[in-house]
PDB file of N, CA and C in Angstrom:
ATOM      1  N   UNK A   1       0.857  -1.179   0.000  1.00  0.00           N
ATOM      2  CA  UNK A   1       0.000   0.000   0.000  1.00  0.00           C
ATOM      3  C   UNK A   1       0.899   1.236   0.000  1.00  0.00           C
ATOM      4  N   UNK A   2       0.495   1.943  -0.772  1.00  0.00           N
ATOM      5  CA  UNK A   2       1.331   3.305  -0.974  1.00  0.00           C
ATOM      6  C   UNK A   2       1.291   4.155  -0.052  1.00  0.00           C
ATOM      7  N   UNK A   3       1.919   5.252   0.471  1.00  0.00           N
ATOM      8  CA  UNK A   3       2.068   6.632   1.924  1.00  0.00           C
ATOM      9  C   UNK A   3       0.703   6.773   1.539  1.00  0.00           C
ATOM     10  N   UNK A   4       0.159   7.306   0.535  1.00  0.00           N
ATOM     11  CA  UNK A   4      -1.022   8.322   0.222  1.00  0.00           C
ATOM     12  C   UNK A   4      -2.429   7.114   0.373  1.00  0.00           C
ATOM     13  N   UNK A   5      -2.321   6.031   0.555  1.00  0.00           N
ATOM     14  CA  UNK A   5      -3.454   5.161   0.703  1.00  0.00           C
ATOM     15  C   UNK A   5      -3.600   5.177   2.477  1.00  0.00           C
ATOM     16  N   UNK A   6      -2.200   5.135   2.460  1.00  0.00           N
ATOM     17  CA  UNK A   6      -2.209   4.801   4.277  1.00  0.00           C
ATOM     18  C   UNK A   6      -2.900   5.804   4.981  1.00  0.00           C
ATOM     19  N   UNK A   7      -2.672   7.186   4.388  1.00  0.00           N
ATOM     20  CA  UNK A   7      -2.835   8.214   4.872  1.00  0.00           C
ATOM     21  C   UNK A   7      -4.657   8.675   4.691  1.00  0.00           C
ATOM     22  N   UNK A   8      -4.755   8.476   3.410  1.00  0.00           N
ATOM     23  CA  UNK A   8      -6.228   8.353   2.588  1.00  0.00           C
ATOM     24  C   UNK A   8      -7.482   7.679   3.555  1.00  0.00           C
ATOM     25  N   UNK A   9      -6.949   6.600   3.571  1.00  0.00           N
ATOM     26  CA  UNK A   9      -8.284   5.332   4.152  1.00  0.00           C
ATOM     27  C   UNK A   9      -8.325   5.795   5.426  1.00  0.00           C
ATOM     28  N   UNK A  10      -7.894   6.765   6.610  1.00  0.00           N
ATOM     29  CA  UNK A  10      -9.362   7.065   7.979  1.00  0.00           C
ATOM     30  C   UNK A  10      -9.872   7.879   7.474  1.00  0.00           C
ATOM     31  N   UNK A  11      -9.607   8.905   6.431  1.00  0.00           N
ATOM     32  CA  UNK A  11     -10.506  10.068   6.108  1.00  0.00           C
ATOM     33  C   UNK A  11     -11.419   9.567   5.190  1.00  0.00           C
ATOM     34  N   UNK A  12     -11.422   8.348   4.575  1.00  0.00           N
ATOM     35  CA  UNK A  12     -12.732   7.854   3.659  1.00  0.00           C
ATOM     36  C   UNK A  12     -13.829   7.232   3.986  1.00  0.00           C
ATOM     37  N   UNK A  13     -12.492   6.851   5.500  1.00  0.00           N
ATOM     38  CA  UNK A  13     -13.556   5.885   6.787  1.00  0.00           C
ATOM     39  C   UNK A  13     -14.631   7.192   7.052  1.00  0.00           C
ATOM     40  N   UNK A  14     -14.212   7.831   7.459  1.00  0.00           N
ATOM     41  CA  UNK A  14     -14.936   8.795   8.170  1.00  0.00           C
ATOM     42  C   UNK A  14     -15.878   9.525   7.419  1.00  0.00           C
ATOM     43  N   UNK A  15     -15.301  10.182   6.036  1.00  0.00           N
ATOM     44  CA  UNK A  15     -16.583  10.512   5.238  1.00  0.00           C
ATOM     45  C   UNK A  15     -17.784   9.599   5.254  1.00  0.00           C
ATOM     46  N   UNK A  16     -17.808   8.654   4.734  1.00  0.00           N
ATOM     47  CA  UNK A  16     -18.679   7.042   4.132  1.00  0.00           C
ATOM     48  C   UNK A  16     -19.379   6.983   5.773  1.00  0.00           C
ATOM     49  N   UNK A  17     -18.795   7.783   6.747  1.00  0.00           N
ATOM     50  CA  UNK A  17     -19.396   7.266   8.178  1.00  0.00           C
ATOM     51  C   UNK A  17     -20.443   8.379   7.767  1.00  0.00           C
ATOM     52  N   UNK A  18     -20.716   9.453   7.757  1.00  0.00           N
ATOM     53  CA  UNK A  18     -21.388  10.494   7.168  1.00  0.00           C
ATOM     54  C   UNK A  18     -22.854   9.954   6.747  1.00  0.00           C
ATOM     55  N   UNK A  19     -22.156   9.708   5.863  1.00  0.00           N
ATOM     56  CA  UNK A  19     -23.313   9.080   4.679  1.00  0.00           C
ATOM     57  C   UNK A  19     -24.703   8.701   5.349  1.00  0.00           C
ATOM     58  N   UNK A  20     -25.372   9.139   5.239  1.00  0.00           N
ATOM     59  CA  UNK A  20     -26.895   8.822   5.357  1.00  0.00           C
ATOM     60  C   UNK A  20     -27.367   8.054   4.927  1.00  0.00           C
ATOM     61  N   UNK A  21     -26.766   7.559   3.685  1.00  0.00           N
ATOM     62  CA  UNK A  21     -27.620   5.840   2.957  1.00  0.00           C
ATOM     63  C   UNK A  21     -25.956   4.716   2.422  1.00  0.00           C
ATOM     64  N   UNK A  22     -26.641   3.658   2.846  1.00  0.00           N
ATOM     65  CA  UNK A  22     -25.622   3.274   3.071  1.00  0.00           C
ATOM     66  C   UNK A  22     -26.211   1.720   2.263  1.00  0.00           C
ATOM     67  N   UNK A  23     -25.924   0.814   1.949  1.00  0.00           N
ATOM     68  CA  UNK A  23     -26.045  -0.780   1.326  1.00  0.00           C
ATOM     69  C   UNK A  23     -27.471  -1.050   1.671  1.00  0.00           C
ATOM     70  N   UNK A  24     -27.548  -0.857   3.385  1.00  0.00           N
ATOM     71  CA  UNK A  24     -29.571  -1.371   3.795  1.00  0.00           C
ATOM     72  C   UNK A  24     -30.075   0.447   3.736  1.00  0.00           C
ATOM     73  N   UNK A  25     -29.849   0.702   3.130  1.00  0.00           N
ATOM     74  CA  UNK A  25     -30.971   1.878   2.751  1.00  0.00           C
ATOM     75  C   UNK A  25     -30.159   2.979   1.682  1.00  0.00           C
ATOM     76  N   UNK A  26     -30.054   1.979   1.059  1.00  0.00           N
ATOM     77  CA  UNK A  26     -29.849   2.629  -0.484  1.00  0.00           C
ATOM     78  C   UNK A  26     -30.404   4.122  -0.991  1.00  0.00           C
ATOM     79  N   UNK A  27     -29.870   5.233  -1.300  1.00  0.00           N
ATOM     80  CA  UNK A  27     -30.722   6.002  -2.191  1.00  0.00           C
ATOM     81  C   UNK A  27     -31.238   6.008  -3.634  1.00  0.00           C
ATOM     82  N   UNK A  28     -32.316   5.302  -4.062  1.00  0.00           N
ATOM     83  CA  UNK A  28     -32.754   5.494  -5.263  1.00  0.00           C
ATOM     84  C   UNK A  28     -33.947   5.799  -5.629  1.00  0.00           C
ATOM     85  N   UNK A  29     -34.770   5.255  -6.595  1.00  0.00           N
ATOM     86  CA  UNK A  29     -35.339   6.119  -7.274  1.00  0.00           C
ATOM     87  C   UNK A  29     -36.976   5.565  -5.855  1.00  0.00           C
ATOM     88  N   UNK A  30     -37.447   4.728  -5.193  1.00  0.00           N
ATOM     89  CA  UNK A  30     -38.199   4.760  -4.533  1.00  0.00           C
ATOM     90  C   UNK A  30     -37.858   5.018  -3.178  1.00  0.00           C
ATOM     91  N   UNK A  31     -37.062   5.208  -2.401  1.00  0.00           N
ATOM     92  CA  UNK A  31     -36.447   6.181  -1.461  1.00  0.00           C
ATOM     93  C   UNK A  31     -37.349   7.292  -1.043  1.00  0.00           C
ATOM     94  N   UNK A  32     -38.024   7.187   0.105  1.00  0.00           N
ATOM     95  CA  UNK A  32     -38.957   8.147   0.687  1.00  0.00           C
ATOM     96  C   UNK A  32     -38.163  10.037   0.318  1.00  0.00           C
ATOM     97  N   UNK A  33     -36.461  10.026   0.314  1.00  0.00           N
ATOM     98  CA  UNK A  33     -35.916  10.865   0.010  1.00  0.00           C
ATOM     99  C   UNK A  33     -35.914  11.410  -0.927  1.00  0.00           C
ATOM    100  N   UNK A  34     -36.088  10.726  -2.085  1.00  0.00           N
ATOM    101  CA  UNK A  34     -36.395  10.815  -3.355  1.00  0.00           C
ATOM    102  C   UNK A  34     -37.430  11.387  -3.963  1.00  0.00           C
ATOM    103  N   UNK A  35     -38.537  11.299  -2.996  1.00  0.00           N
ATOM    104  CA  UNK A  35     -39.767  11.461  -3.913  1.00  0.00           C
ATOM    105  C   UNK A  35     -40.480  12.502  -3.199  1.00  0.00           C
ATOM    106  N   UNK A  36     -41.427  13.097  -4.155  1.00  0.00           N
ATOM    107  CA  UNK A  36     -42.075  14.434  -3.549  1.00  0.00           C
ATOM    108  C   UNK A  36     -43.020  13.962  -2.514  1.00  0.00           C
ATOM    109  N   UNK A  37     -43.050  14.221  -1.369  1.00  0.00           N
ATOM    110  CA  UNK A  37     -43.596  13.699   0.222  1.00  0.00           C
ATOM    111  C   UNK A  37     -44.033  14.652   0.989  1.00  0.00           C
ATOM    112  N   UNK A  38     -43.370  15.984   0.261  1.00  0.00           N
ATOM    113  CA  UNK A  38     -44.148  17.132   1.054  1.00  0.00           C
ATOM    114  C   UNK A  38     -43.179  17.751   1.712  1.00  0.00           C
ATOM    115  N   UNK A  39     -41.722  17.294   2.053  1.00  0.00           N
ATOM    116  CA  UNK A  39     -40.420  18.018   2.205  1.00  0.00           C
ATOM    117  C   UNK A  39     -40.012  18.536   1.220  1.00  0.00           C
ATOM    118  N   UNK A  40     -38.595  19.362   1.653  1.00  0.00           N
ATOM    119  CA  UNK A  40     -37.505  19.954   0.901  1.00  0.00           C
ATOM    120  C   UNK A  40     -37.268  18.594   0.271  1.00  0.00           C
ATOM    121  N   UNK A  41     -36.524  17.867   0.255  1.00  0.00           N
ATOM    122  CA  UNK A  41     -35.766  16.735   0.156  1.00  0.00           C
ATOM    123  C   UNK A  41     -36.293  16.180  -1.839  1.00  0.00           C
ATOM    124  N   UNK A  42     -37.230  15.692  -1.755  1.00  0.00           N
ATOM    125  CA  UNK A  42     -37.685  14.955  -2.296  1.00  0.00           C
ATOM    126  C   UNK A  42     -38.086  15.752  -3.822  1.00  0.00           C
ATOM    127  N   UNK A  43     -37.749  15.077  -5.241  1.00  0.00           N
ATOM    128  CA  UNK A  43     -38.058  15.986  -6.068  1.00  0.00           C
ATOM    129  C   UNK A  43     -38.783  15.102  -7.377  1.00  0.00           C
ATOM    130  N   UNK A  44     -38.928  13.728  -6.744  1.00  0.00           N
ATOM    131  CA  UNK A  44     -39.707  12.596  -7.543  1.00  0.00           C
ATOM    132  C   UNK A  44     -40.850  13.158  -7.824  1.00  0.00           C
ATOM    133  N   UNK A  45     -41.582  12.404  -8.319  1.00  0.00           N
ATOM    134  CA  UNK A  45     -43.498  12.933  -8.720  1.00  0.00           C
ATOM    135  C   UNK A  45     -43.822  11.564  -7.775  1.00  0.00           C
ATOM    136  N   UNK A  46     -44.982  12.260  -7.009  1.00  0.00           N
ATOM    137  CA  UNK A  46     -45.838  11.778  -6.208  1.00  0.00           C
ATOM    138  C   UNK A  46     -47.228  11.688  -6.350  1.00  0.00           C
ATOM    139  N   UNK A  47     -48.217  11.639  -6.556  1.00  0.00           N
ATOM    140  CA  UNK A  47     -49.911  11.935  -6.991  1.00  0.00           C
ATOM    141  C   UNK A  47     -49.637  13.125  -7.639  1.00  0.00           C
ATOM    142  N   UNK A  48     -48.611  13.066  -8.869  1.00  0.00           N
ATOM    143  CA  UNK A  48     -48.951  14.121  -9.479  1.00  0.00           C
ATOM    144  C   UNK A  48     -48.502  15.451  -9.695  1.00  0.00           C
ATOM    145  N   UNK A  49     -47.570  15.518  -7.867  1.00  0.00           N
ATOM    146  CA  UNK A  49     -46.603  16.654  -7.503  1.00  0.00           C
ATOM    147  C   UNK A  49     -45.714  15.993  -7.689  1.00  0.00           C
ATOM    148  N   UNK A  50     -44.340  17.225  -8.126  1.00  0.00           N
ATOM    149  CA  UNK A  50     -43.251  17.127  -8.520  1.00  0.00           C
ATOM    150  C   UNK A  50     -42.559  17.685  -7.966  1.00  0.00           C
ATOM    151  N   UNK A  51     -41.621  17.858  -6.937  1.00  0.00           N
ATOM    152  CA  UNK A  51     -40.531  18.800  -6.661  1.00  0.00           C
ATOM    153  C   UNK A  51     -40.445  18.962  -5.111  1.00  0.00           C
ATOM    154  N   UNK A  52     -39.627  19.980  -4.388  1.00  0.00           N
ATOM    155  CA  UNK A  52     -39.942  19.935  -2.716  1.00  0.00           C
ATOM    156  C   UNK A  52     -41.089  20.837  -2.351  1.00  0.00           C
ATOM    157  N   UNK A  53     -41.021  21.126  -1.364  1.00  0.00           N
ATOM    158  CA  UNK A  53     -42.209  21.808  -0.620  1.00  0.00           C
ATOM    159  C   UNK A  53     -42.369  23.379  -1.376  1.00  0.00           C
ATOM    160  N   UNK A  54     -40.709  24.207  -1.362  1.00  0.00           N
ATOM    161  CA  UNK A  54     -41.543  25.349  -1.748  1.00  0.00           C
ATOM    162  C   UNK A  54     -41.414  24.941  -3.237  1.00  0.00           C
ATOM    163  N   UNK A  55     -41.035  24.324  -4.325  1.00  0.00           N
ATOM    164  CA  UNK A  55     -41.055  24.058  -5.706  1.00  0.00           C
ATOM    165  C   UNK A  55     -42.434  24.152  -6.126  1.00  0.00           C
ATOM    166  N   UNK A  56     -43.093  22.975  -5.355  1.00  0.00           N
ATOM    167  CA  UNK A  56     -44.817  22.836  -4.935  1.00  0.00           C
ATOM    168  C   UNK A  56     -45.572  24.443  -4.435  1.00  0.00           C
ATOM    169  N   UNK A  57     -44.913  25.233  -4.074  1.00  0.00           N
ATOM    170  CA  UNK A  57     -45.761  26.229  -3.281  1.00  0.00           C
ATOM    171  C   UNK A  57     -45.656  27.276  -4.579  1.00  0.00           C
ATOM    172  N   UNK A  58     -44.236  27.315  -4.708  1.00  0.00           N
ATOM    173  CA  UNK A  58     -44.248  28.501  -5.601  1.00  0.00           C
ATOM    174  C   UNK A  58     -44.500  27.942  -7.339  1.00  0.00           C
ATOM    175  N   UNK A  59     -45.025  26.818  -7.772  1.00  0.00           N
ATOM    176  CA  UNK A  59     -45.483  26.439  -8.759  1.00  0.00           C
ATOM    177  C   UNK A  59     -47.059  26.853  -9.057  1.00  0.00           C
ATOM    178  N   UNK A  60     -47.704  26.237  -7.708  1.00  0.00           N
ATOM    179  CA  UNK A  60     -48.881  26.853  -7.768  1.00  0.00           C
ATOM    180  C   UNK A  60     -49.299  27.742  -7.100  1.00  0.00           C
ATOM    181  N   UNK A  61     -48.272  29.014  -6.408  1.00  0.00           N
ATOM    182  CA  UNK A  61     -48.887  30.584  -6.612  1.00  0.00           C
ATOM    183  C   UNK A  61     -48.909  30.825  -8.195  1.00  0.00           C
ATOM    184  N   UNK A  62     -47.765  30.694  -8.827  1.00  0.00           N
ATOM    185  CA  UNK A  62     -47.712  31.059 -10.318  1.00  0.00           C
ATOM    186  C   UNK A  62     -48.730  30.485 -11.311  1.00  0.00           C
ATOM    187  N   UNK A  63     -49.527  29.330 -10.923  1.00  0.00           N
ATOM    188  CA  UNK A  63     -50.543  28.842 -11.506  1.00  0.00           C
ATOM    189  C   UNK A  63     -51.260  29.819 -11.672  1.00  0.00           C
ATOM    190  N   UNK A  64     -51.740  30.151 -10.007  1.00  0.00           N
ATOM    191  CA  UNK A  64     -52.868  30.690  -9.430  1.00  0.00           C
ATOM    192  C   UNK A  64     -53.178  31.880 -10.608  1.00  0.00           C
ATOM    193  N   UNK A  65     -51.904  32.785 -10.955  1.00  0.00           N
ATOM    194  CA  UNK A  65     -51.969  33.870 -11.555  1.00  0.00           C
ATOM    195  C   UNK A  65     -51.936  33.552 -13.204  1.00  0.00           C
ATOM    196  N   UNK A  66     -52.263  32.427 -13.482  1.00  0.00           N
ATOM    197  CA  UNK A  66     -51.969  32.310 -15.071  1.00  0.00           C
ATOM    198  C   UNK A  66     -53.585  32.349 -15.165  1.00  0.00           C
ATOM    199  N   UNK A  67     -53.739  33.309 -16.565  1.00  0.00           N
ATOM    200  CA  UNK A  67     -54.829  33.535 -16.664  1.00  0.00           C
ATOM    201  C   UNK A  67     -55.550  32.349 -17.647  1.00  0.00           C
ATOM    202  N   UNK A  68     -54.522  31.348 -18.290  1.00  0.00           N
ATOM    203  CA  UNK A  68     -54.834  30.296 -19.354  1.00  0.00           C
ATOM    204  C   UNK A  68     -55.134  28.752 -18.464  1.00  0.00           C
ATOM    205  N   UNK A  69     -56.125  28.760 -17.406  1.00  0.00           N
ATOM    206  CA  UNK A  69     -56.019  27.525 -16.709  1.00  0.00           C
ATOM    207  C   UNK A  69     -57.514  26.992 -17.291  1.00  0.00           C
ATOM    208  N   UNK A  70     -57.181  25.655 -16.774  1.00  0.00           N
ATOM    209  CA  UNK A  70     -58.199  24.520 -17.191  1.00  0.00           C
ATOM    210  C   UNK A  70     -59.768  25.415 -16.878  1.00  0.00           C
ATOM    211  N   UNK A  71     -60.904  24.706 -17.915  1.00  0.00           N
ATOM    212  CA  UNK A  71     -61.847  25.470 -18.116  1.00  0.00           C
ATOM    213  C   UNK A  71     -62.588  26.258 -18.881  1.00  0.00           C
ATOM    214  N   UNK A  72     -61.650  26.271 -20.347  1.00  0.00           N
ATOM    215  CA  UNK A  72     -62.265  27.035 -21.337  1.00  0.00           C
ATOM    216  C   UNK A  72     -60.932  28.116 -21.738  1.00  0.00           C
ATOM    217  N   UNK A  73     -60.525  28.041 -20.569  1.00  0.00           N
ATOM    218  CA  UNK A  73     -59.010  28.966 -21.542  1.00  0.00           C
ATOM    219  C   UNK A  73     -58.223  28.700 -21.509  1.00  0.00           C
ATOM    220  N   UNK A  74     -57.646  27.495 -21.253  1.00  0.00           N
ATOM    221  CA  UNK A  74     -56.778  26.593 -21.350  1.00  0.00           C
ATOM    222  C   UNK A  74     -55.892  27.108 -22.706  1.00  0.00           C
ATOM    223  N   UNK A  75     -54.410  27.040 -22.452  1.00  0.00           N
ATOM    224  CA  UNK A  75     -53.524  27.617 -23.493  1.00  0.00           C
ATOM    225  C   UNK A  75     -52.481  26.281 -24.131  1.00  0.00           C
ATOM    226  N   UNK A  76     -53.524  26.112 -25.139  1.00  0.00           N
ATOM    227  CA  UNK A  76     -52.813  24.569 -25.643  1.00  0.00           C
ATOM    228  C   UNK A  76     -53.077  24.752 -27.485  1.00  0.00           C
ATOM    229  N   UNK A  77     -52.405  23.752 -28.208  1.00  0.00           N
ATOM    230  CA  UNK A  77     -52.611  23.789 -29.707  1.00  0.00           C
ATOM    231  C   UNK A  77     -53.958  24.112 -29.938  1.00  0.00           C
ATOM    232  N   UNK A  78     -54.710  23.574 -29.515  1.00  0.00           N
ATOM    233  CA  UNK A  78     -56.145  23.953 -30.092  1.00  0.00           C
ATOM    234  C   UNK A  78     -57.074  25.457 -29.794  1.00  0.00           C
ATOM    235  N   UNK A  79     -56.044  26.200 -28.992  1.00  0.00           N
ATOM    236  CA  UNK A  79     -56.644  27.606 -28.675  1.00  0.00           C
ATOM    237  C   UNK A  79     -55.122  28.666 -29.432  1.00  0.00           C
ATOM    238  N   UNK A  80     -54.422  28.206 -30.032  1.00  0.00           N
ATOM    239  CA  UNK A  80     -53.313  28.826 -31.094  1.00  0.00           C
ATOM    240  C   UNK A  80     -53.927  29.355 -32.132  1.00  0.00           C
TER     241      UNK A  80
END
C-alpha cells in the first residue's frame, strides 16, 4: 500500500461514516428521500406533484396567476 493510501483510508472511513444511505438503505429512485412527500428533500413525482415543498408552493402561486387555466381557456394547440 502506498504513503497516500495509508494516509487516505481514515478520512474515507470517516466521510462514508457520514453518509446517510448506506447498502440497507440505499438512495434510489423509490427512497422516501427521493420522492415528492411534502419536504424539501424529495423531487420525484408523487400523486402528481413534482418537486420539494416550496417548488410545490411557488409552482402553484404562479398557476394561481396564469390567466390560461383549465376550463375554457386553457392555453394549448387547439386555442393557437
Amino acid at each position: 500500500m502506498s504513503r497516500l493510501e495509508d494516509v487516505s483510508l481514515p478520512f474515507r472511513k470517516e466521510n462514508v461514516a457520514r453518509n446517510d444511505y448506506g447498502s440497507n438503505n440505499a438512495y434510489e429512485a423509490g427512497h422516501p428521500d427521493a420522492l415528492s412527500t411534502g419536504d424539501e428533500d424529495g423531487k420525484g413525482e408523487v400523486n402528481g406533484q413534482v418537486g420539494g415543498l416550496t417548488d410545490i408552493k411557488t409552482r402553484n402561486a404562479a398557476i394561481a396567476k396564469n390567466k390560461y387555466q383549465k376550463g375554457g381557456k386553457e392555453y394549448n394547440a387547439g386555442t393557437v
